[in-house]
PDB file of N, CA and C in Angstrom:
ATOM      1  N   UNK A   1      61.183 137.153   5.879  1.00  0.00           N
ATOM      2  CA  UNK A   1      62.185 136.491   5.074  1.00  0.00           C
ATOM      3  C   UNK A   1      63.521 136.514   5.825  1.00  0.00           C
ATOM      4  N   UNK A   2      63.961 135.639   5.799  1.00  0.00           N
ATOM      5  CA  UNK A   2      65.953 135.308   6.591  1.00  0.00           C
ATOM      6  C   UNK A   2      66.422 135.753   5.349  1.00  0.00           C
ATOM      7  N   UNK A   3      67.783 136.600   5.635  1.00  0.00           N
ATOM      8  CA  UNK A   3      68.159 137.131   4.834  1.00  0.00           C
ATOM      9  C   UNK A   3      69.275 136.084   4.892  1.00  0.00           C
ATOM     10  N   UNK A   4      70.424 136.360   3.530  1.00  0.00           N
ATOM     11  CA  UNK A   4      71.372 134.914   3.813  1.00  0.00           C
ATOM     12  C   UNK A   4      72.488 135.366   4.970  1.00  0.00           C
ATOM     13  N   UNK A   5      73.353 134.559   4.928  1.00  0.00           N
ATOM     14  CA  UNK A   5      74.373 134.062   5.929  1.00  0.00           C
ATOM     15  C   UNK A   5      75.240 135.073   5.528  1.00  0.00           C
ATOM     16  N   UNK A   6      76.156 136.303   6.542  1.00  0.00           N
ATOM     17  CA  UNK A   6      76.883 136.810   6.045  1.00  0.00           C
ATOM     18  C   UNK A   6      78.455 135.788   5.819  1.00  0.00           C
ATOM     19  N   UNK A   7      78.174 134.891   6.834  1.00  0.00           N
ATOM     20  CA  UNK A   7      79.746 133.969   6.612  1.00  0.00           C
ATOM     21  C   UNK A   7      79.134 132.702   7.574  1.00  0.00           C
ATOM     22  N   UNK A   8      79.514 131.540   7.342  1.00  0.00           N
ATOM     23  CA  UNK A   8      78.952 129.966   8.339  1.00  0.00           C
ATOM     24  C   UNK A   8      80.112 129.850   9.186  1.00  0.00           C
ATOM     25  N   UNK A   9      79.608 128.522  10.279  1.00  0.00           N
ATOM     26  CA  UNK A   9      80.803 127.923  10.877  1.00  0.00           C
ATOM     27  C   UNK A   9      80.195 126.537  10.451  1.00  0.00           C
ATOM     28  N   UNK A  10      81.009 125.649  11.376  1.00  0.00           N
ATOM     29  CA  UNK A  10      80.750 124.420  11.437  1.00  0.00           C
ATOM     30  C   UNK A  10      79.898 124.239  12.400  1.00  0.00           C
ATOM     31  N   UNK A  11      78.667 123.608  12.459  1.00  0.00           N
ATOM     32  CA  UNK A  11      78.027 123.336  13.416  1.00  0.00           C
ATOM     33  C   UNK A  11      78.409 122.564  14.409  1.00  0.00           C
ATOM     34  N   UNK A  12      77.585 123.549  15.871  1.00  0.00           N
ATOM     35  CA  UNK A  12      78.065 123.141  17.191  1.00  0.00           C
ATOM     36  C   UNK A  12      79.568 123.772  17.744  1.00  0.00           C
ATOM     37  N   UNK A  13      80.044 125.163  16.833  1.00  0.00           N
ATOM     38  CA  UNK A  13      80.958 125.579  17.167  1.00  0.00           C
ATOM     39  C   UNK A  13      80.664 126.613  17.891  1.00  0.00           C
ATOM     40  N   UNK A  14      79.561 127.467  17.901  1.00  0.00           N
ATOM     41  CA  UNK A  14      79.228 128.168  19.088  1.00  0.00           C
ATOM     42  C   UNK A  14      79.847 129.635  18.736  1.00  0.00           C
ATOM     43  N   UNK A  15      79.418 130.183  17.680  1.00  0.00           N
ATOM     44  CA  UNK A  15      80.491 131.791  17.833  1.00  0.00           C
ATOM     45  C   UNK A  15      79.780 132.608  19.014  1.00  0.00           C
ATOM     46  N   UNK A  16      80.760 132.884  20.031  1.00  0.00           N
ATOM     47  CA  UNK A  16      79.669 134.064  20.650  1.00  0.00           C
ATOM     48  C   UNK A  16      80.604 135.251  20.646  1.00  0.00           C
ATOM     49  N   UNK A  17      81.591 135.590  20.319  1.00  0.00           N
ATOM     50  CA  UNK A  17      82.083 136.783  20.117  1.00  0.00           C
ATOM     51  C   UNK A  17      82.489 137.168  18.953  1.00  0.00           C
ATOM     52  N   UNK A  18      82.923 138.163  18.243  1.00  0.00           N
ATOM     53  CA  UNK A  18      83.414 139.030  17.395  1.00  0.00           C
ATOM     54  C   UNK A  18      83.544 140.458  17.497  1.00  0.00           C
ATOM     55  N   UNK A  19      84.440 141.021  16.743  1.00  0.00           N
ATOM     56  CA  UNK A  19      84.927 142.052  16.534  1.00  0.00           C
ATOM     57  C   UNK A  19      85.098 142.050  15.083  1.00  0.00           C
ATOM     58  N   UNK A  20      85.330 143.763  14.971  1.00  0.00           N
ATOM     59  CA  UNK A  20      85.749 143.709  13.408  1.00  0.00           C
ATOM     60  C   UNK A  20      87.133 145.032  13.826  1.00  0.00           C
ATOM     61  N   UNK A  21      87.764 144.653  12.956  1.00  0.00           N
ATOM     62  CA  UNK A  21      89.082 145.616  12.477  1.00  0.00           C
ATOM     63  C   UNK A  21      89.164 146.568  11.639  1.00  0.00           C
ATOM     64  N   UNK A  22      88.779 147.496  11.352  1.00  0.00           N
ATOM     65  CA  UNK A  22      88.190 148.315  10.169  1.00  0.00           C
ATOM     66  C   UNK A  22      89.267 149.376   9.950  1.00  0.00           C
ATOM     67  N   UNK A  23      90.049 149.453  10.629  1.00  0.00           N
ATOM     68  CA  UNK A  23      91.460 150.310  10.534  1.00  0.00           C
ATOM     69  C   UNK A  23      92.143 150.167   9.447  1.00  0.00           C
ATOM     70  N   UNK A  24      93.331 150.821   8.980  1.00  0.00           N
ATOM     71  CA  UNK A  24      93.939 150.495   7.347  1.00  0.00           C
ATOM     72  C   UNK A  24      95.120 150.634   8.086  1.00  0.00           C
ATOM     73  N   UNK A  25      96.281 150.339   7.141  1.00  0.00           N
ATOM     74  CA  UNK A  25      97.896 149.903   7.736  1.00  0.00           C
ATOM     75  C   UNK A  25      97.786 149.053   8.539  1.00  0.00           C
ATOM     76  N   UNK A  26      96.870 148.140   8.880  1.00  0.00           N
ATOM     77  CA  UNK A  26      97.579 147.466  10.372  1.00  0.00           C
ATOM     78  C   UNK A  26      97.275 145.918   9.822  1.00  0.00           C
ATOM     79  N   UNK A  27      97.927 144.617  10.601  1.00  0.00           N
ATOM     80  CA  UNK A  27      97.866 143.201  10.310  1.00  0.00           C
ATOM     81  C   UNK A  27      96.695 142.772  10.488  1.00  0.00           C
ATOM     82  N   UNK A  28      95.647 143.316  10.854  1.00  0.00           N
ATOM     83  CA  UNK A  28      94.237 143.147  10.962  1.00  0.00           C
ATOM     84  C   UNK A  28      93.278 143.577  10.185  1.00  0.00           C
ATOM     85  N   UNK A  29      93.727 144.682   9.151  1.00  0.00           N
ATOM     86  CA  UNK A  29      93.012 145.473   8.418  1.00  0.00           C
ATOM     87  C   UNK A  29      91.490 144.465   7.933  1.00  0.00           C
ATOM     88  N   UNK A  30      90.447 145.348   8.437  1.00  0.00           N
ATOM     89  CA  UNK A  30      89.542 144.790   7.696  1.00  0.00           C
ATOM     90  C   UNK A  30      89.242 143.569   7.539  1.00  0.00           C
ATOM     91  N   UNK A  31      89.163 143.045   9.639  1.00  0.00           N
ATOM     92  CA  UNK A  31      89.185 141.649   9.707  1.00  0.00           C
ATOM     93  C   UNK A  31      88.065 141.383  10.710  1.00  0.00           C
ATOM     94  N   UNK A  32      86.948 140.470  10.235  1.00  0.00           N
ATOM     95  CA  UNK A  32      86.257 140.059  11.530  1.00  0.00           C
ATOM     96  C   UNK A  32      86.909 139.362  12.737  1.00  0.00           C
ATOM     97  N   UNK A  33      86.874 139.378  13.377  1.00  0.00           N
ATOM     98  CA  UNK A  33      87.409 137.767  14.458  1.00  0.00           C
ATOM     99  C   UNK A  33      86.463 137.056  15.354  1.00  0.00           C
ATOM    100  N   UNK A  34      86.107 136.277  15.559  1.00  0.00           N
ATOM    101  CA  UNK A  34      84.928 135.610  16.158  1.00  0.00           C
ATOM    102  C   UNK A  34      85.669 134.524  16.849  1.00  0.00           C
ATOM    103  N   UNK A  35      85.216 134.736  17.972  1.00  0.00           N
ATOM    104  CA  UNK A  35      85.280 133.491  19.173  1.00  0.00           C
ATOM    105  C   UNK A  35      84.508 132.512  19.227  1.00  0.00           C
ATOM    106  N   UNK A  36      84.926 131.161  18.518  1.00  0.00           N
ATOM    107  CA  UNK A  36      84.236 130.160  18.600  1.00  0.00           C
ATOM    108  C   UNK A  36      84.285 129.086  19.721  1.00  0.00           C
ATOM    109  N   UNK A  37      83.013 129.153  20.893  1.00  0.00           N
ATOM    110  CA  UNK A  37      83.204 128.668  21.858  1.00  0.00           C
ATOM    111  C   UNK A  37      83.790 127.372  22.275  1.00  0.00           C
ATOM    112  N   UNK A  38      82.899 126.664  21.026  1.00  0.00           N
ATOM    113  CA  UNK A  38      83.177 124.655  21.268  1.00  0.00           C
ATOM    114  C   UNK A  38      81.828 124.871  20.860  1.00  0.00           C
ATOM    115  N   UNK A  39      81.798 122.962  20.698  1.00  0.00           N
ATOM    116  CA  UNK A  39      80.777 122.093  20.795  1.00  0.00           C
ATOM    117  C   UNK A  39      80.285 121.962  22.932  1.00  0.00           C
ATOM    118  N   UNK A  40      79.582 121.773  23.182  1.00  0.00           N
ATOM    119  CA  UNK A  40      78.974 121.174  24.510  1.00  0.00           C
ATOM    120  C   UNK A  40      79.722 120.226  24.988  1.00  0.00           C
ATOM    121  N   UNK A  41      79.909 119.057  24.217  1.00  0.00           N
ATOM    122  CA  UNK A  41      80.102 117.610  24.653  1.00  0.00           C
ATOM    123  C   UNK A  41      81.398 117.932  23.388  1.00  0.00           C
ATOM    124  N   UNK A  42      82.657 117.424  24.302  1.00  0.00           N
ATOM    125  CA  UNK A  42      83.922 117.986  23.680  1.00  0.00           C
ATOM    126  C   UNK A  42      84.417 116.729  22.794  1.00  0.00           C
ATOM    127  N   UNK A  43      83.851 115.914  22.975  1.00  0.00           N
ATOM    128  CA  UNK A  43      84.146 114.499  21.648  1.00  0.00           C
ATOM    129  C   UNK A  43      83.493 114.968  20.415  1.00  0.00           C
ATOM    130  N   UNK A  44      82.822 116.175  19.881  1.00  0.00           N
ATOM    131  CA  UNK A  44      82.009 116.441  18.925  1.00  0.00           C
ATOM    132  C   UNK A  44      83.330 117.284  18.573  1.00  0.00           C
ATOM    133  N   UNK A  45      84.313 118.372  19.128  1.00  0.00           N
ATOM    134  CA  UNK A  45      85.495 118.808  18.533  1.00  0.00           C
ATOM    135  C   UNK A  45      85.410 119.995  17.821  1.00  0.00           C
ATOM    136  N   UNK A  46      84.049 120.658  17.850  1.00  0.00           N
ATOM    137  CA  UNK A  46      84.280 121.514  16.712  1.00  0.00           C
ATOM    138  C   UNK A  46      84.429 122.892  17.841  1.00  0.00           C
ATOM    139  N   UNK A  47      84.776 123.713  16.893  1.00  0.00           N
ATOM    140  CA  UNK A  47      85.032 125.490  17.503  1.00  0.00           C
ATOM    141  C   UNK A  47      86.322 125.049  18.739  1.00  0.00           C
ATOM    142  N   UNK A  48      86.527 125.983  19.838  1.00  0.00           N
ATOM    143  CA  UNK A  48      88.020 126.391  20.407  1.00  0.00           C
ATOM    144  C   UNK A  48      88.649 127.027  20.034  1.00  0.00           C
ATOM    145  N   UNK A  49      88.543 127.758  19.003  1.00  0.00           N
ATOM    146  CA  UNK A  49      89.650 128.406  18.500  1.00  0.00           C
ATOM    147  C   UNK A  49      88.840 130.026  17.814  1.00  0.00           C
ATOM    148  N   UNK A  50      89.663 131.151  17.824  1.00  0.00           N
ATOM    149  CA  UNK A  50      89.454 132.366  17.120  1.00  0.00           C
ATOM    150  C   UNK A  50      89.696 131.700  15.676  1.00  0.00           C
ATOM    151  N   UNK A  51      88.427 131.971  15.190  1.00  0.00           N
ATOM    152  CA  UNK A  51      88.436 132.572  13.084  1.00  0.00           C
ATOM    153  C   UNK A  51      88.573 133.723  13.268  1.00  0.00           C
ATOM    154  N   UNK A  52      89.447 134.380  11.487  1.00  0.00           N
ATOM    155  CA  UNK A  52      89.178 135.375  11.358  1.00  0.00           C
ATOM    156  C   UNK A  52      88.701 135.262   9.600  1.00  0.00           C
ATOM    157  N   UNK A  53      87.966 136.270   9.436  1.00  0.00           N
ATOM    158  CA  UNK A  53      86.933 136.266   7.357  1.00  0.00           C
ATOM    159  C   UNK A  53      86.950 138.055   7.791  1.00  0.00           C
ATOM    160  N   UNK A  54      87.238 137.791   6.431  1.00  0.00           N
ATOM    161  CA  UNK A  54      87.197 139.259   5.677  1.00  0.00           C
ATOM    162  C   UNK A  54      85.802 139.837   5.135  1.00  0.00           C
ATOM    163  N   UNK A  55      85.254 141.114   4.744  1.00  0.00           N
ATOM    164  CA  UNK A  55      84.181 140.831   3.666  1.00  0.00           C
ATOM    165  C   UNK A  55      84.500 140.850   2.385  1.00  0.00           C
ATOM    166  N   UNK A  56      85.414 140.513   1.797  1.00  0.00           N
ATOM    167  CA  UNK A  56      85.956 139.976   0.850  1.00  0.00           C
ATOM    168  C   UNK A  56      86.215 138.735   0.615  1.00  0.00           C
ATOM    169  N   UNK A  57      86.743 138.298   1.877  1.00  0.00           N
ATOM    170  CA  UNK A  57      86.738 136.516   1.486  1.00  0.00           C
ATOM    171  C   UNK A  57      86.028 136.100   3.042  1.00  0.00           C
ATOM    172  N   UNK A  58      84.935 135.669   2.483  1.00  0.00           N
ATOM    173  CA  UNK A  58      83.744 135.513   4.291  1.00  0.00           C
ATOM    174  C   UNK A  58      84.266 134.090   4.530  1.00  0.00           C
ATOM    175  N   UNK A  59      85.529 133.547   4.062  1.00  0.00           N
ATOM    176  CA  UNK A  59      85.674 131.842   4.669  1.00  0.00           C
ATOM    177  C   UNK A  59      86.484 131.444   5.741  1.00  0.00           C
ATOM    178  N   UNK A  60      86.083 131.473   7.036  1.00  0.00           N
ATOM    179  CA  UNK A  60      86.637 131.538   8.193  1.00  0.00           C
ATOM    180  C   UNK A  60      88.044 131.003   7.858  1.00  0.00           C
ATOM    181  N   UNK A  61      89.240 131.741   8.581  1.00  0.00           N
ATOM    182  CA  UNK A  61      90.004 130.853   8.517  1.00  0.00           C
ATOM    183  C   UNK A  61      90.904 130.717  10.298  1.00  0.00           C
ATOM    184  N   UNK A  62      91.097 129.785  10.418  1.00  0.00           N
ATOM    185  CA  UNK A  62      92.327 129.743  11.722  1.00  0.00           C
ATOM    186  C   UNK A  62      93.210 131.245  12.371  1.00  0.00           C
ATOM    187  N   UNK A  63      92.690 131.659  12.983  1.00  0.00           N
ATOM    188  CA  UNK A  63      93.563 132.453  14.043  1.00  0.00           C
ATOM    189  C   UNK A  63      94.205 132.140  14.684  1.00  0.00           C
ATOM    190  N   UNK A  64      93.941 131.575  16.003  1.00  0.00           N
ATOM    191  CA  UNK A  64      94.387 131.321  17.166  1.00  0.00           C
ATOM    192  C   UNK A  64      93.428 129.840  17.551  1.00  0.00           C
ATOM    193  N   UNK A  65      94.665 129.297  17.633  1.00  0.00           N
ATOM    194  CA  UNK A  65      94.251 127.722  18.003  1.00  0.00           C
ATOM    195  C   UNK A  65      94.789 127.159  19.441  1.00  0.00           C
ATOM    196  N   UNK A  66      94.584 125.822  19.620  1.00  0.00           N
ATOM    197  CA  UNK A  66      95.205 125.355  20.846  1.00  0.00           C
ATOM    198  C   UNK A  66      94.700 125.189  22.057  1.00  0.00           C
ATOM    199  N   UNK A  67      93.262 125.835  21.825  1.00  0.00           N
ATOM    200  CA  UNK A  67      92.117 125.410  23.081  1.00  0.00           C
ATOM    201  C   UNK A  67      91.945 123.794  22.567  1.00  0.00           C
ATOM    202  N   UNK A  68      92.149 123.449  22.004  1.00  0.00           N
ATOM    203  CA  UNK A  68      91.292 121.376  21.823  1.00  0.00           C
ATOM    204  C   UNK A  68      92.444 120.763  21.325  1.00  0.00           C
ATOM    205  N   UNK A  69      92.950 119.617  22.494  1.00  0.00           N
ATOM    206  CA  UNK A  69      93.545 118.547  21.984  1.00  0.00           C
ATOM    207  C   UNK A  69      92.979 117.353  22.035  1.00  0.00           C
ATOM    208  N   UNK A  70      93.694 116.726  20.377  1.00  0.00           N
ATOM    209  CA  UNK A  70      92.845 115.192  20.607  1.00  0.00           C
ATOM    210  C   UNK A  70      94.099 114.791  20.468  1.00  0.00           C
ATOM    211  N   UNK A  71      94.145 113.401  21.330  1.00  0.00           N
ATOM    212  CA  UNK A  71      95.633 112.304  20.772  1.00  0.00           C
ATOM    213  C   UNK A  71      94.769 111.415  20.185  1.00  0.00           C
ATOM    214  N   UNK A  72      94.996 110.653  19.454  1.00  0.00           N
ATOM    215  CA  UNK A  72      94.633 109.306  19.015  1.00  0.00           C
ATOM    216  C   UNK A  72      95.373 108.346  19.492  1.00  0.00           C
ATOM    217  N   UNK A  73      94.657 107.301  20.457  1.00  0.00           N
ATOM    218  CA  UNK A  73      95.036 106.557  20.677  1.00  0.00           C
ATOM    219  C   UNK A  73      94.446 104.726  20.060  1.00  0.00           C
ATOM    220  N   UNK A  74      95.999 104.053  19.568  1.00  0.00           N
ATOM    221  CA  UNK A  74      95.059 103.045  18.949  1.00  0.00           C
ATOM    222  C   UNK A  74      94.129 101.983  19.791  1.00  0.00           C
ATOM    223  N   UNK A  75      93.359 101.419  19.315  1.00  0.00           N
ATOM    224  CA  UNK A  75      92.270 100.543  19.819  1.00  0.00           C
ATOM    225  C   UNK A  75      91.358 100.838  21.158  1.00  0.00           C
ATOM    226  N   UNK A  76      91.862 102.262  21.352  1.00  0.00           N
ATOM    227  CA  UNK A  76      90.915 103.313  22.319  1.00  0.00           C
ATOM    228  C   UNK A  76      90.211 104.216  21.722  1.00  0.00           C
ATOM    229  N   UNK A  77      89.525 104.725  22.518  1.00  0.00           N
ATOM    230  CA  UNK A  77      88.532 106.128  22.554  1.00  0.00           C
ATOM    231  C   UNK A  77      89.645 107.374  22.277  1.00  0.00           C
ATOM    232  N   UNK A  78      89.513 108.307  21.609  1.00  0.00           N
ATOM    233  CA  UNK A  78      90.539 109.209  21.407  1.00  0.00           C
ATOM    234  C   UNK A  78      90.494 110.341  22.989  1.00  0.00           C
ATOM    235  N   UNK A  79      91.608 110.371  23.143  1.00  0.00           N
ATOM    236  CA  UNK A  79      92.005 111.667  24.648  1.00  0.00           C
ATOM    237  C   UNK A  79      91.611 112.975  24.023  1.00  0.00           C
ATOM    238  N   UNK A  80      90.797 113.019  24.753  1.00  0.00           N
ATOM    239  CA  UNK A  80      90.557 114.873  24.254  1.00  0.00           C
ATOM    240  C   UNK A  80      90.488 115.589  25.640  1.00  0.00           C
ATOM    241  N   UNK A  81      91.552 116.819  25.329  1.00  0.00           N
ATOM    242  CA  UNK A  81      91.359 117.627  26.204  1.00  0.00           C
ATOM    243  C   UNK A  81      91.215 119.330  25.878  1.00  0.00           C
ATOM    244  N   UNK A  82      90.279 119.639  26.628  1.00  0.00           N
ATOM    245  CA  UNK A  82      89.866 121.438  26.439  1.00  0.00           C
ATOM    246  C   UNK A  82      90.773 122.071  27.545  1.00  0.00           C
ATOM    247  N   UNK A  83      91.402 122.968  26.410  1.00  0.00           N
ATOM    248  CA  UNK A  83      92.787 123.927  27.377  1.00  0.00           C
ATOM    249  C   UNK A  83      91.484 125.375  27.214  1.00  0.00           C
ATOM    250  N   UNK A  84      90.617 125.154  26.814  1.00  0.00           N
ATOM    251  CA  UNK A  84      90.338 126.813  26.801  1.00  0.00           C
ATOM    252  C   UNK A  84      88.717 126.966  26.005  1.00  0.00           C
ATOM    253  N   UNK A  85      88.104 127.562  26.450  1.00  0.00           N
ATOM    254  CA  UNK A  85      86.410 127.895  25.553  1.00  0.00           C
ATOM    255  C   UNK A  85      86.370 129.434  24.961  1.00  0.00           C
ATOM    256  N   UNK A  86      86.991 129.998  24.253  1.00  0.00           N
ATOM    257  CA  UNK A  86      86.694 131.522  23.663  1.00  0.00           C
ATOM    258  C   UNK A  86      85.299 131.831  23.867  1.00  0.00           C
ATOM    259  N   UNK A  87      85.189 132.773  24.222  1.00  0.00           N
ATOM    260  CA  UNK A  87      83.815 133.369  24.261  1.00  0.00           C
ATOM    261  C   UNK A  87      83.714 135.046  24.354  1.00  0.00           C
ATOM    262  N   UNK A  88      85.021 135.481  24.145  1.00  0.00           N
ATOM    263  CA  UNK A  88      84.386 137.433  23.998  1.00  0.00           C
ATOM    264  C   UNK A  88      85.845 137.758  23.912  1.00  0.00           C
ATOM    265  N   UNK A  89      85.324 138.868  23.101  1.00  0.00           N
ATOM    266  CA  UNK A  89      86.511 139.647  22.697  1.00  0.00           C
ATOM    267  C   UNK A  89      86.544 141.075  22.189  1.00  0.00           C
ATOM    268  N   UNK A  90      87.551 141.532  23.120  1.00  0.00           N
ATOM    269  CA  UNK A  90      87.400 143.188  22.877  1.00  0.00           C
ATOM    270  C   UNK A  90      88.520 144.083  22.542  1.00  0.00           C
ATOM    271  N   UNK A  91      88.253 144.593  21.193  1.00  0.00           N
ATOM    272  CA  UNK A  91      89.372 145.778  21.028  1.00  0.00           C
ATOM    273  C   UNK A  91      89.617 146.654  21.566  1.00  0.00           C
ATOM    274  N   UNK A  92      91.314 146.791  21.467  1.00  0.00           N
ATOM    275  CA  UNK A  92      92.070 147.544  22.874  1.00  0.00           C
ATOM    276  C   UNK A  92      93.176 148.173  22.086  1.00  0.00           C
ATOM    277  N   UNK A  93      92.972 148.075  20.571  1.00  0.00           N
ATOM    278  CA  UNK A  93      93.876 149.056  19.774  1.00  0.00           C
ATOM    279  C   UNK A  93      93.734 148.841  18.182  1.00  0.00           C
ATOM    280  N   UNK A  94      94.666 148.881  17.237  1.00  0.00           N
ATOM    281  CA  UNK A  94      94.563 148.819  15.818  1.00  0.00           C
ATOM    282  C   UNK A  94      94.707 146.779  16.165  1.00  0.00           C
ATOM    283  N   UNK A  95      95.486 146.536  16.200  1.00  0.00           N
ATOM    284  CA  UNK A  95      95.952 145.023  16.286  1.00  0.00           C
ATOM    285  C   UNK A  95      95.783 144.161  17.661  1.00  0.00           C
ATOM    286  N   UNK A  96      95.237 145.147  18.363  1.00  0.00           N
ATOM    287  CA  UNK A  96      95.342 144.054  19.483  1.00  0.00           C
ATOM    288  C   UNK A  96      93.785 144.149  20.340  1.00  0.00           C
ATOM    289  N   UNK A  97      93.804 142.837  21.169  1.00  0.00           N
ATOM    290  CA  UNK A  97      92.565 142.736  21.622  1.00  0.00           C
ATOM    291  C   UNK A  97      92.569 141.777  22.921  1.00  0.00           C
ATOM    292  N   UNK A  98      91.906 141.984  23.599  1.00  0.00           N
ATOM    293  CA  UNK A  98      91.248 140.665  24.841  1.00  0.00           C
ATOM    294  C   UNK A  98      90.597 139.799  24.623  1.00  0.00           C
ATOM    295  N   UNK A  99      91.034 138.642  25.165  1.00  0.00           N
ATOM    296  CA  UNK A  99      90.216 137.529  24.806  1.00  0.00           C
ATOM    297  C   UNK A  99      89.544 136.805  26.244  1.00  0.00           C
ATOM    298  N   UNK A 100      88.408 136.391  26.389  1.00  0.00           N
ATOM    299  CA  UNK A 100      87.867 135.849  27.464  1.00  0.00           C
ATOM    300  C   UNK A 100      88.017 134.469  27.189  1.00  0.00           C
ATOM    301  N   UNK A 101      88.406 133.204  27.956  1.00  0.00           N
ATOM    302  CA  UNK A 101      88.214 132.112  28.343  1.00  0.00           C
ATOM    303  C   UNK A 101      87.321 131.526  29.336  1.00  0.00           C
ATOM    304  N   UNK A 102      86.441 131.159  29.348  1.00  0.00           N
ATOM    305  CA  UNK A 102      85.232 130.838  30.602  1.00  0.00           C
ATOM    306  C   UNK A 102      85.392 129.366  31.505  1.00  0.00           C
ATOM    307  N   UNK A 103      86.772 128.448  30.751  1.00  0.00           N
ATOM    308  CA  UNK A 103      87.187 127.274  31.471  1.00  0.00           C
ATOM    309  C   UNK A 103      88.072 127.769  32.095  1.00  0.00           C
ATOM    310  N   UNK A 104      89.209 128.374  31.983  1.00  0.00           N
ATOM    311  CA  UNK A 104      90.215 128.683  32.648  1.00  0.00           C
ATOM    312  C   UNK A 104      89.854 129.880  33.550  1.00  0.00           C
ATOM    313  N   UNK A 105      89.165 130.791  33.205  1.00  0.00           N
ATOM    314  CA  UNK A 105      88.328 132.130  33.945  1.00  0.00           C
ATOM    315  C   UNK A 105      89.463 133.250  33.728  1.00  0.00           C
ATOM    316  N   UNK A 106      89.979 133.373  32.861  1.00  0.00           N
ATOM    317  CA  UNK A 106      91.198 133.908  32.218  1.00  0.00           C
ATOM    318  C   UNK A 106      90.973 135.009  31.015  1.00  0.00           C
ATOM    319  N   UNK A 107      91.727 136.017  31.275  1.00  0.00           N
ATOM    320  CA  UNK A 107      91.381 136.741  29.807  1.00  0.00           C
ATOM    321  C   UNK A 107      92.607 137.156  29.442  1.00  0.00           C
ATOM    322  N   UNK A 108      93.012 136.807  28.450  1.00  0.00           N
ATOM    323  CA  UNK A 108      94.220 136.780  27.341  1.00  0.00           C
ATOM    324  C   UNK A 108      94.460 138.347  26.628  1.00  0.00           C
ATOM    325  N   UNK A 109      95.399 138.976  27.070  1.00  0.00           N
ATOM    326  CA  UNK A 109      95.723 140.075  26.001  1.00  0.00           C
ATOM    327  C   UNK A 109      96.948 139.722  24.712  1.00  0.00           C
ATOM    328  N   UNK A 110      96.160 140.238  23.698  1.00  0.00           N
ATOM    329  CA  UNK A 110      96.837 139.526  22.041  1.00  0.00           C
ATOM    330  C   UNK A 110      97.051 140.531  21.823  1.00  0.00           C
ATOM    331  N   UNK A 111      98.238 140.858  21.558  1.00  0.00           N
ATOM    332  CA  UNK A 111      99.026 141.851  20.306  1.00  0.00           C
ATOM    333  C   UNK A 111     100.325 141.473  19.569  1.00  0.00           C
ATOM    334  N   UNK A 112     100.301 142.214  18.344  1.00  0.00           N
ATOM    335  CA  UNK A 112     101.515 141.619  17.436  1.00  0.00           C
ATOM    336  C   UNK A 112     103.047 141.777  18.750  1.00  0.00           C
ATOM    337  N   UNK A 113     103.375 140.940  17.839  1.00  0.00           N
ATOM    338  CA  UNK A 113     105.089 140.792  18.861  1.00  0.00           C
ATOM    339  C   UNK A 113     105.932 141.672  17.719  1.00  0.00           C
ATOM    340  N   UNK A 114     106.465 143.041  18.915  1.00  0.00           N
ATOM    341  CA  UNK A 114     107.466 144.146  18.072  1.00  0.00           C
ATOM    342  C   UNK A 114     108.934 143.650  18.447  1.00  0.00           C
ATOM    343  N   UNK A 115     109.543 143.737  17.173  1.00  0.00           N
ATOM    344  CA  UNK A 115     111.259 142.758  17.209  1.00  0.00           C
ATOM    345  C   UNK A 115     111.747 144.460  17.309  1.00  0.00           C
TER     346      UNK A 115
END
């Protein structure tokens, strides 16, 4: 028997990483984050970007965006361009983490910004 879905994406978004946050006090508390790679064929648009779902509320929402631009252009094919493919990610404290990119060959360190 398949047991159900602990949380969906959109198909063809590709999660291949996550983490969870399980720490208390911090802006992450008790947060999955999943690296959604892309679609294959980048006119399909979906995934590029970190979700993060709670197990309280499992409905992905927007983290970190800005790997996929589309322009629309009129009476053309729309411009799409991939700044970035998420694919792994590793905790490196309460709030912060590494992120792998496999187009750029780049790995991103994320932590809150202290004023």
């Amino acid at each position: 028997m398949v047991p159900t879905a602990y949380t969906t994406f959109t198909a063809h978004s590709s999660p291949l990483g996550v983490a969870l946050f399980p720490t208390t006090d911090t802006l992450l508390k008790d947060t999955f984050l999943v690296a959604l790679h892309g679609a294959g064929h980048p006119r399909i648009g979906a995934g590029y970007k970190l979700v993060r779902f709670t197990a309280h509320d499992r409905t992905p929402q927007d983290f970190l965006t800005g790997f996929y631009q589309r322009t629309k252009i009129p009476g053309k094919p729309d411009d799409v361009r991939v700044l970035g493919r998420p694919c792994g990610i590793y905790r490196t404290g309460p709030d912060s983490f590494l992120l792998t990119d496999d187009i750029q060959g780049t790995i991103y360190a994320i932590y809150p910004a202290h004023s």
